[in-house]
N, C-alpha and C. Protein backbone atom coordinates (compact mmCIF):
# COMPACT_ATOMS: atom_id res chain seq x y z
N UNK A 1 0.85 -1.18 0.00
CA UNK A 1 0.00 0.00 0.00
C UNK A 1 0.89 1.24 0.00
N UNK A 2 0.47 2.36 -0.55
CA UNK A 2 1.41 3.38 -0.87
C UNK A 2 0.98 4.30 0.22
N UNK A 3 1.44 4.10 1.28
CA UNK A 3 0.91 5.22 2.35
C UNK A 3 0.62 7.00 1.39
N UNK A 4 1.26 7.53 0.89
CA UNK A 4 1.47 8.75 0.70
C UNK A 4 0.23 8.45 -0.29
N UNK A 5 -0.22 7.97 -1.03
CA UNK A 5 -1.29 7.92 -2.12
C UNK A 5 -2.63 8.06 -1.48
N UNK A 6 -2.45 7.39 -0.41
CA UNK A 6 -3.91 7.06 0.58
C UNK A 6 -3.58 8.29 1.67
N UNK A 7 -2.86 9.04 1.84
CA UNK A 7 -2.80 9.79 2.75
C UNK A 7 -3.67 11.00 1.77
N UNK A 8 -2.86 11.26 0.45
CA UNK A 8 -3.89 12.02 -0.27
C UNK A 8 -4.90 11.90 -0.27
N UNK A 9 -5.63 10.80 -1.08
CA UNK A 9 -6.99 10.40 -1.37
C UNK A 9 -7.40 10.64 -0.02
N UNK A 10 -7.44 10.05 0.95
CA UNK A 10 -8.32 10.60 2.01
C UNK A 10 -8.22 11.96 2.52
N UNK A 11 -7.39 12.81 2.31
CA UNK A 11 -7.52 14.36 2.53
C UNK A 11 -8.33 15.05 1.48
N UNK A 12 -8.67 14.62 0.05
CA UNK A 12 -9.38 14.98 -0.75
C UNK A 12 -10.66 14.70 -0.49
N UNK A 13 -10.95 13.39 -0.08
CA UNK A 13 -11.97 12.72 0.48
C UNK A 13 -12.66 13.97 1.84
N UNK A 14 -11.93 14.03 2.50
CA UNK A 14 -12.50 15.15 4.01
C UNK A 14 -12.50 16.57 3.60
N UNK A 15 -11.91 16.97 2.67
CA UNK A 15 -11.66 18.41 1.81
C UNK A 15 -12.97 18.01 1.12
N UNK A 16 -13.75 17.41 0.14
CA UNK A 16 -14.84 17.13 -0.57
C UNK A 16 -16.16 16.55 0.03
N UNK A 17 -15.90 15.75 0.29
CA UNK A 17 -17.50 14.90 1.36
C UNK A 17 -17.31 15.38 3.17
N UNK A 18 -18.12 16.01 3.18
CA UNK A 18 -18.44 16.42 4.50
C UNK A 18 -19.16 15.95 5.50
N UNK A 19 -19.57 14.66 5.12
CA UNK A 19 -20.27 13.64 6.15
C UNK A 19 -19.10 13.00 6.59
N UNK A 20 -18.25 12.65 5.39
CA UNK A 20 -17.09 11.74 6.14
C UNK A 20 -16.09 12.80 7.12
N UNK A 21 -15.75 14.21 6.40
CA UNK A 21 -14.90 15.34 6.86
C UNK A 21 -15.43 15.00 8.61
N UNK A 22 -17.03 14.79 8.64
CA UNK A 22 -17.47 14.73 9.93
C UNK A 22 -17.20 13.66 10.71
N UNK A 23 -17.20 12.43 10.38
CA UNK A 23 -16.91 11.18 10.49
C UNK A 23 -15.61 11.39 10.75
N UNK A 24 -14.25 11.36 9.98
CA UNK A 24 -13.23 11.78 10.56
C UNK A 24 -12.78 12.59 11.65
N UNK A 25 -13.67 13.65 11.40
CA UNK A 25 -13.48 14.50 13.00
C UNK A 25 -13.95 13.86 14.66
N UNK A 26 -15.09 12.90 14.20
CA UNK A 26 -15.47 12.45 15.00
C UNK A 26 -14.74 10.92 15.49
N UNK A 27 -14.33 10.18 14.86
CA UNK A 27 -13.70 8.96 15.20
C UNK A 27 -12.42 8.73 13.43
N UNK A 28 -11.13 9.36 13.73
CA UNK A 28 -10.62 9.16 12.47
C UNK A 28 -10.05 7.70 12.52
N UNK A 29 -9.97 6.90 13.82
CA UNK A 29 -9.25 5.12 13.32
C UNK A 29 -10.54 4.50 12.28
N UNK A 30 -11.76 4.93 12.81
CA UNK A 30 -12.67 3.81 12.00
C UNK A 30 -13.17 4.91 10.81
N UNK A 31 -12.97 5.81 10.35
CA UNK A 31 -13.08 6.29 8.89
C UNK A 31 -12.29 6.22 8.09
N UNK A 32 -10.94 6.32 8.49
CA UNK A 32 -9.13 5.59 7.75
C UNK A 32 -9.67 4.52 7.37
N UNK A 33 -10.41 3.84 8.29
CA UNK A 33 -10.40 2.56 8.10
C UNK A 33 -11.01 2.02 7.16
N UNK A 34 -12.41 2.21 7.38
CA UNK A 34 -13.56 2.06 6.42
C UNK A 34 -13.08 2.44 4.77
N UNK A 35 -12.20 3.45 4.40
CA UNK A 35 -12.02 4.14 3.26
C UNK A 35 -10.76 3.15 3.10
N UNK A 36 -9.74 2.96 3.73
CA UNK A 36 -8.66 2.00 3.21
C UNK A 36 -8.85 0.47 2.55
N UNK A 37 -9.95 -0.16 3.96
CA UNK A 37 -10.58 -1.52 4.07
C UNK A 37 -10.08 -2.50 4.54
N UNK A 38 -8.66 -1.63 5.13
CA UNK A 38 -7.80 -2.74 5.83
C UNK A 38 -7.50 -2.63 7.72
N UNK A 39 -7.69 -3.17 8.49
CA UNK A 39 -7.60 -3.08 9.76
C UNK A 39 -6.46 -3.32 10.45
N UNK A 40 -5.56 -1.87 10.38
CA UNK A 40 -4.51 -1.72 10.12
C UNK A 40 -4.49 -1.83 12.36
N UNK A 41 -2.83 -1.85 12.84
CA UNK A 41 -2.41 -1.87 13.63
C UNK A 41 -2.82 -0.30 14.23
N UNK A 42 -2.82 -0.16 15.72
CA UNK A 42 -3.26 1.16 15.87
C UNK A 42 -1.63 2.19 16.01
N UNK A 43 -0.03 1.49 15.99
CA UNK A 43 0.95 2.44 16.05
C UNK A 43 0.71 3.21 14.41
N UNK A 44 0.34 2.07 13.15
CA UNK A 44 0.25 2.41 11.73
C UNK A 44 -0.56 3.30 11.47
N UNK A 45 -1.90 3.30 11.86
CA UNK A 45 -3.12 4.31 11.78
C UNK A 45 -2.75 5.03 12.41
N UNK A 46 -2.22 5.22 13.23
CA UNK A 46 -2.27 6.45 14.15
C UNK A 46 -1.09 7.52 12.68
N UNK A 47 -0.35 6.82 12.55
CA UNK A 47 0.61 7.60 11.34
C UNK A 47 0.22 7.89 10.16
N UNK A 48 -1.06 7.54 9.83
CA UNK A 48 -1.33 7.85 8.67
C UNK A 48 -2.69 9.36 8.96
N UNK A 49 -3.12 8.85 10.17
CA UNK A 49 -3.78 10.11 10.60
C UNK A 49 -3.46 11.24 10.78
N UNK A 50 -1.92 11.54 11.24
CA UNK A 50 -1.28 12.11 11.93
C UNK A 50 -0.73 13.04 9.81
N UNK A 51 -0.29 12.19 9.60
CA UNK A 51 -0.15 12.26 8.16
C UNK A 51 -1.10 12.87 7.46
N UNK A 52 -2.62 12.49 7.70
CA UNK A 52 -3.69 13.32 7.04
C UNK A 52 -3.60 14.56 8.06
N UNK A 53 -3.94 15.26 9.10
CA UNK A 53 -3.72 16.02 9.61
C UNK A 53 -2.77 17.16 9.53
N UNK A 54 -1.45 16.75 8.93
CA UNK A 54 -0.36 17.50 9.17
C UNK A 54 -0.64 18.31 7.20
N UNK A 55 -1.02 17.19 6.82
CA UNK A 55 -1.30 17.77 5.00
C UNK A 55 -2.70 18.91 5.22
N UNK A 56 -3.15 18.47 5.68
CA UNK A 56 -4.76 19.25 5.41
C UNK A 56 -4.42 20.75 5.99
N UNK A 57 -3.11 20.57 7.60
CA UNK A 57 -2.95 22.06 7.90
C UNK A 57 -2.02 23.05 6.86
N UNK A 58 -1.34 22.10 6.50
CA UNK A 58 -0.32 23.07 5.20
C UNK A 58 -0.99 23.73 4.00
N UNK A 59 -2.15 22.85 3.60
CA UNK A 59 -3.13 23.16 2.34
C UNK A 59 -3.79 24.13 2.76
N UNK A 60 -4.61 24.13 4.21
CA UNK A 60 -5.13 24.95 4.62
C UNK A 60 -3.88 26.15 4.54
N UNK A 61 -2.99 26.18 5.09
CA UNK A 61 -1.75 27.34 5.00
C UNK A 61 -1.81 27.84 3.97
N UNK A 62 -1.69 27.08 2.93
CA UNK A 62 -1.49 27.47 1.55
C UNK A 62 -2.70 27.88 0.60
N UNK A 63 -4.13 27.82 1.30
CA UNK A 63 -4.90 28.66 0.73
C UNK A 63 -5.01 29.79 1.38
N UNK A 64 -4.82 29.86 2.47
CA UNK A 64 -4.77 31.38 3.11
C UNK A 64 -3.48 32.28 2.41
N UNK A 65 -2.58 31.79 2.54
CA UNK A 65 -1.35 32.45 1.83
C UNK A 65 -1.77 32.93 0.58
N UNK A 66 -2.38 32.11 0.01
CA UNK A 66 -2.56 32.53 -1.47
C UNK A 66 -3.60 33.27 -1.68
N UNK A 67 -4.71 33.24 -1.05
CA UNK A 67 -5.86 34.12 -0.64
C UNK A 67 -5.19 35.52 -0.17
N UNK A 68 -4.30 35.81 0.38
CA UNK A 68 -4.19 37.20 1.12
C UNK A 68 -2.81 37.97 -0.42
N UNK A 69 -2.20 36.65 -1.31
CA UNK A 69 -1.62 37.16 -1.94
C UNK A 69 -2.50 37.60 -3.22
N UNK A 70 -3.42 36.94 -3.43
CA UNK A 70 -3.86 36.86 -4.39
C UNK A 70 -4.85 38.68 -4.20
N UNK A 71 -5.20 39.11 -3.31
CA UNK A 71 -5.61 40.53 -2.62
C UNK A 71 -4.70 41.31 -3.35
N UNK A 72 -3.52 41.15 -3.09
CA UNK A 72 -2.39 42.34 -3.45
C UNK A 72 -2.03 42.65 -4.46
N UNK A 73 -2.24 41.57 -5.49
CA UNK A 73 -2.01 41.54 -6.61
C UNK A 73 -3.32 41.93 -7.37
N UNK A 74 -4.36 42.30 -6.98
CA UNK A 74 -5.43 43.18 -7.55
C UNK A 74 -5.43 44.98 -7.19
């Protein structure tokens, strides 16, 4: 399994569907889960969560950044 492939897809996944975005917020071992299909160890999940988390805050970074640049340049 390509961790980094599935770390995407499921940040696109919580960035797009907002039942799951909710579902994740609310219990992310069993929505990783459900979306992977594999019942992974909890040191592994915990890293791939940690992994979706750490991407979603940079993207988030990086639309604000670009949002306040994108101002200046008008």
């Amino acid at each position: 399994m390509d961790i980094k492939a599935k770390i995407e897809e499921l940040v696109n996944k919580i960035k797009n569907d907002k039942n799951f975005a909710d579902e994740f917020k609310t219990d992310p071992v069993k929505a990783v889960e459900k979306v992977i299909g594999v019942d992974l160890p909890d040191d592994q999940i915990n890293k791939v969560i940690d992994g979706i988390k750490a991407k979603i805050s940079v993207d988030d970074v990086k639309d604000k950044v670009g949002g306040l640049l994108g101002k200046f340049g008008k």
